[in-house]
Protein backbone atom coordinates (compact mmCIF):
# COMPACT_ATOMS: atom_id res chain seq x y z
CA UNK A 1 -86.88 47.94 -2.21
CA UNK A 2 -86.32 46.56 -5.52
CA UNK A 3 -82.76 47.33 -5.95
CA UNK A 4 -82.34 45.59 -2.62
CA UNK A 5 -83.96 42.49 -3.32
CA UNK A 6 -82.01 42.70 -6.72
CA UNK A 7 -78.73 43.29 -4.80
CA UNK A 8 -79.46 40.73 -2.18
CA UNK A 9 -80.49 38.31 -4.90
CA UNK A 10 -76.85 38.71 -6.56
CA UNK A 11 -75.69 38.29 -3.21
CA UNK A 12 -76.70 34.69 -2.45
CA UNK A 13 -76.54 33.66 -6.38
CA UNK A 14 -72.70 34.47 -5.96
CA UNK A 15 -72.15 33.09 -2.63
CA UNK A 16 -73.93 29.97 -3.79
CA UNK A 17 -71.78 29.96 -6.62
CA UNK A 18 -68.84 30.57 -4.54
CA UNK A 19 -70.44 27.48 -2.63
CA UNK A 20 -70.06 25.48 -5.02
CA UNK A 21 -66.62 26.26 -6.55
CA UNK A 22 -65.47 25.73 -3.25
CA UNK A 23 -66.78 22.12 -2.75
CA UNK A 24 -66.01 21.31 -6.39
CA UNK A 25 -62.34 22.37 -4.87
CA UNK A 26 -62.89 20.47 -1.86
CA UNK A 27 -63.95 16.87 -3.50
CA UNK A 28 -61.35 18.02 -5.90
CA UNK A 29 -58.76 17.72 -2.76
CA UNK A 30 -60.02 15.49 -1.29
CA UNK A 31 -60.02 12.72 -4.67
CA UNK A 32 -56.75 14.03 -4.98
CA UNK A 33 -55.58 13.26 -1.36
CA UNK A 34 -57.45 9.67 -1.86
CA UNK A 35 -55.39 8.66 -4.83
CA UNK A 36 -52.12 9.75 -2.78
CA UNK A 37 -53.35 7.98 -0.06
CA UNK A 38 -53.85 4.70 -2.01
CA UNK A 39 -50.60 4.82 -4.19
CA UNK A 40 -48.66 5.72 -0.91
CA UNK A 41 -50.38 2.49 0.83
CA UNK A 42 -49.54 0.84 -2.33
CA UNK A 43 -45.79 1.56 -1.70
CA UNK A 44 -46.19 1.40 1.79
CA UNK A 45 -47.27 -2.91 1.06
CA UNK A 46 -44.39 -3.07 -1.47
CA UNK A 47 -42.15 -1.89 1.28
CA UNK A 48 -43.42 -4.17 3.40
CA UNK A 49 -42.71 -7.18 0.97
CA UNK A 50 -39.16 -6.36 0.34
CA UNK A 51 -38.11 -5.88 3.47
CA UNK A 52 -39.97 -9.20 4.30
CA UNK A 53 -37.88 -10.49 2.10
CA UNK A 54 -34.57 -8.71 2.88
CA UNK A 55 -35.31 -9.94 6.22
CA UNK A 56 -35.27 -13.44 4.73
CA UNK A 57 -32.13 -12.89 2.82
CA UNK A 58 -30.50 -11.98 6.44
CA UNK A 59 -31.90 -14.72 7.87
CA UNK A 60 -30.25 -16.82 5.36
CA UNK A 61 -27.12 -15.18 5.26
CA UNK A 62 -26.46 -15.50 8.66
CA UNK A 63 -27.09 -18.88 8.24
CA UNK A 64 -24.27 -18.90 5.64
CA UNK A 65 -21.76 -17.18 7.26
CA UNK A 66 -22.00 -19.73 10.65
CA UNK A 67 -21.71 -22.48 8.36
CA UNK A 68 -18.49 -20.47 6.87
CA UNK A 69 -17.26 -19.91 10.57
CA UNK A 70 -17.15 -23.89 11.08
CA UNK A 71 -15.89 -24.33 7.43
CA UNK A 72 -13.19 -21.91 8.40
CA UNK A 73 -12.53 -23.34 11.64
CA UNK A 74 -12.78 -26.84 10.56
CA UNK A 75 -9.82 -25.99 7.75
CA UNK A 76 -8.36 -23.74 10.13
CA UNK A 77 -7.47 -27.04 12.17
CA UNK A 78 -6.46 -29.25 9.83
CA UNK A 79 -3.67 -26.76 8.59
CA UNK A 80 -3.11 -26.72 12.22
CA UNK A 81 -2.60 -30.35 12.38
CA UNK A 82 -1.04 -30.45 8.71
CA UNK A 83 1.68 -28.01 9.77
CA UNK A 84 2.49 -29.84 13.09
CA UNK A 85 3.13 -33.40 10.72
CA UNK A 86 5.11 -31.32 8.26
CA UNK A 87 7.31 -29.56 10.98
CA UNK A 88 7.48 -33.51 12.66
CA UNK A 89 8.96 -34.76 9.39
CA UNK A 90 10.93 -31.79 9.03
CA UNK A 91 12.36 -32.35 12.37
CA UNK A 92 12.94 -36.24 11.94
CA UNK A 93 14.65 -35.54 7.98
CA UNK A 94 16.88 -33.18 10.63
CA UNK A 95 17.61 -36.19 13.10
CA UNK A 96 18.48 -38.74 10.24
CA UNK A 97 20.61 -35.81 8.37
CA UNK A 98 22.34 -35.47 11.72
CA UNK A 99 22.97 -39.04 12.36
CA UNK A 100 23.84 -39.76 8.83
CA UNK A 101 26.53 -37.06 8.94
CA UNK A 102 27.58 -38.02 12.23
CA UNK A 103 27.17 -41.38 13.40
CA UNK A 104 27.33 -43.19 10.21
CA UNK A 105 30.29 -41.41 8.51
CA UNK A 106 32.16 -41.30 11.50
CA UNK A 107 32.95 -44.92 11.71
CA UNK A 108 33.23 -45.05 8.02
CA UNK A 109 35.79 -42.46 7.98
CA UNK A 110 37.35 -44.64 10.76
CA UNK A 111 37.35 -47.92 8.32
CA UNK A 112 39.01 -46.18 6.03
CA UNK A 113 41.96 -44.79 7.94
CA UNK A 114 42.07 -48.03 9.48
CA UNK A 115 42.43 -49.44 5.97
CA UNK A 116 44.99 -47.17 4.64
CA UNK A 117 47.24 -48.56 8.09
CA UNK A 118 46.62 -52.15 7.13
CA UNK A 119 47.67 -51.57 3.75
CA UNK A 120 51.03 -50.21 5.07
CA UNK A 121 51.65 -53.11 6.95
CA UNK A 122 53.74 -55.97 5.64
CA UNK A 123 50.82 -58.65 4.35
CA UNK A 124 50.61 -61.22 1.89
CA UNK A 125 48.83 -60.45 -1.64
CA UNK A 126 45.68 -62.25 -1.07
CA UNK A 127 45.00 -60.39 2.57
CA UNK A 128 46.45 -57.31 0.27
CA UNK A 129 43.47 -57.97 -2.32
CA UNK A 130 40.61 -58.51 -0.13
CA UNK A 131 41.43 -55.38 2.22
CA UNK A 132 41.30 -53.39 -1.38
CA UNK A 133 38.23 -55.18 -2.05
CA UNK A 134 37.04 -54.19 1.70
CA UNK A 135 38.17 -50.09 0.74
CA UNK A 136 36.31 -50.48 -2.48
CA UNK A 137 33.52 -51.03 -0.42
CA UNK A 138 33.66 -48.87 2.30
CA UNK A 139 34.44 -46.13 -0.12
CA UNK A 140 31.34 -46.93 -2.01
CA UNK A 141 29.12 -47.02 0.86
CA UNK A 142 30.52 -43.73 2.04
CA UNK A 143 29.98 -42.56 -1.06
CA UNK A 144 26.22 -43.36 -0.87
CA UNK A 145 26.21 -41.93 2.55
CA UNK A 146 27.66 -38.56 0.73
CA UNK A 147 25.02 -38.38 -1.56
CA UNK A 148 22.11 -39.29 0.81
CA UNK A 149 23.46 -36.79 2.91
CA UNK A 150 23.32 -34.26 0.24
CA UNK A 151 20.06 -35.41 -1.04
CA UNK A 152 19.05 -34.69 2.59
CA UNK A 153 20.64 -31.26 3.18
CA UNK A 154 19.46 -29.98 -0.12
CA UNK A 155 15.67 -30.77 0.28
CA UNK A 156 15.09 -29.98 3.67
């Protein structure tokens, strides 16, 4: 019976070892597992933080761009209104380019024909001098007309 007890002695002294290896493994894991645990809860809170505070950021940003939308809108109608004064003056620098060419040279040009008729006429030299005087004028004034005209045509 001795080599038995021997043999069954062995057995337990190994399976007891074996016992122990194996929960030395297990606590092993287990500490292992533990630490993972805590630094992935660890990143798990610093995830939470930033996108607590990327949230913020979007929150804010949207904030921004509606405040850009009525910036943009706002400017948006006051080039609106800018253009519709600019294309008013444009149109009224059109209207007095029109009547300067037209209605105010036209009776000019009719002063002056008249003038050059009178001058033909049989008069005496003082009548003579003052219708000169009178062309000298017209002319003048047409030639401000001209270059108002000119002015006109070559800014607009």
């Amino acid at each position: 019976m001795q080599p038995d007890f021997n043999l069954l002695l062995t057995f337990i002294i190994l399976s007891a070892l074996t016992n122990i290896v194996f929960g030395v493994v297990v606590l092993f894991v287990i500490r292992e597992k533990k630490r993972s645990y805590e630094s992935l809860h660890a990143l798990n809170v610093t995830i939470l933080e930033k996108n607590e505070t990327i949230a913020a950021q979007g929150v804010k940003l949207s904030e921004f761009y509606e405040k850009l939308l009525i910036i943009n809108q706002r400017l948006e109608g006051e080039v609106k209104l800018r253009t519709e004064k600019m294309q008013l003056q444009h149109r009224k620098l059109v209207e007095i380019t029109n009547f300067n060419s037209h209605k105010l040279r036209g009776p000019l040009a009719s002063i002056l024909g008249l003038l050059t008729l009178i001058q033909k006429e049989e008069i005496n030299s003082s009548t003579l001098h003052m219708l000169r005087m009178l062309e000298g004028a017209v002319k003048e004034l047409d030639e401000i007309v001209r270059e108002f005209s000119h002015r006109l045509d070559t800014d607009v």
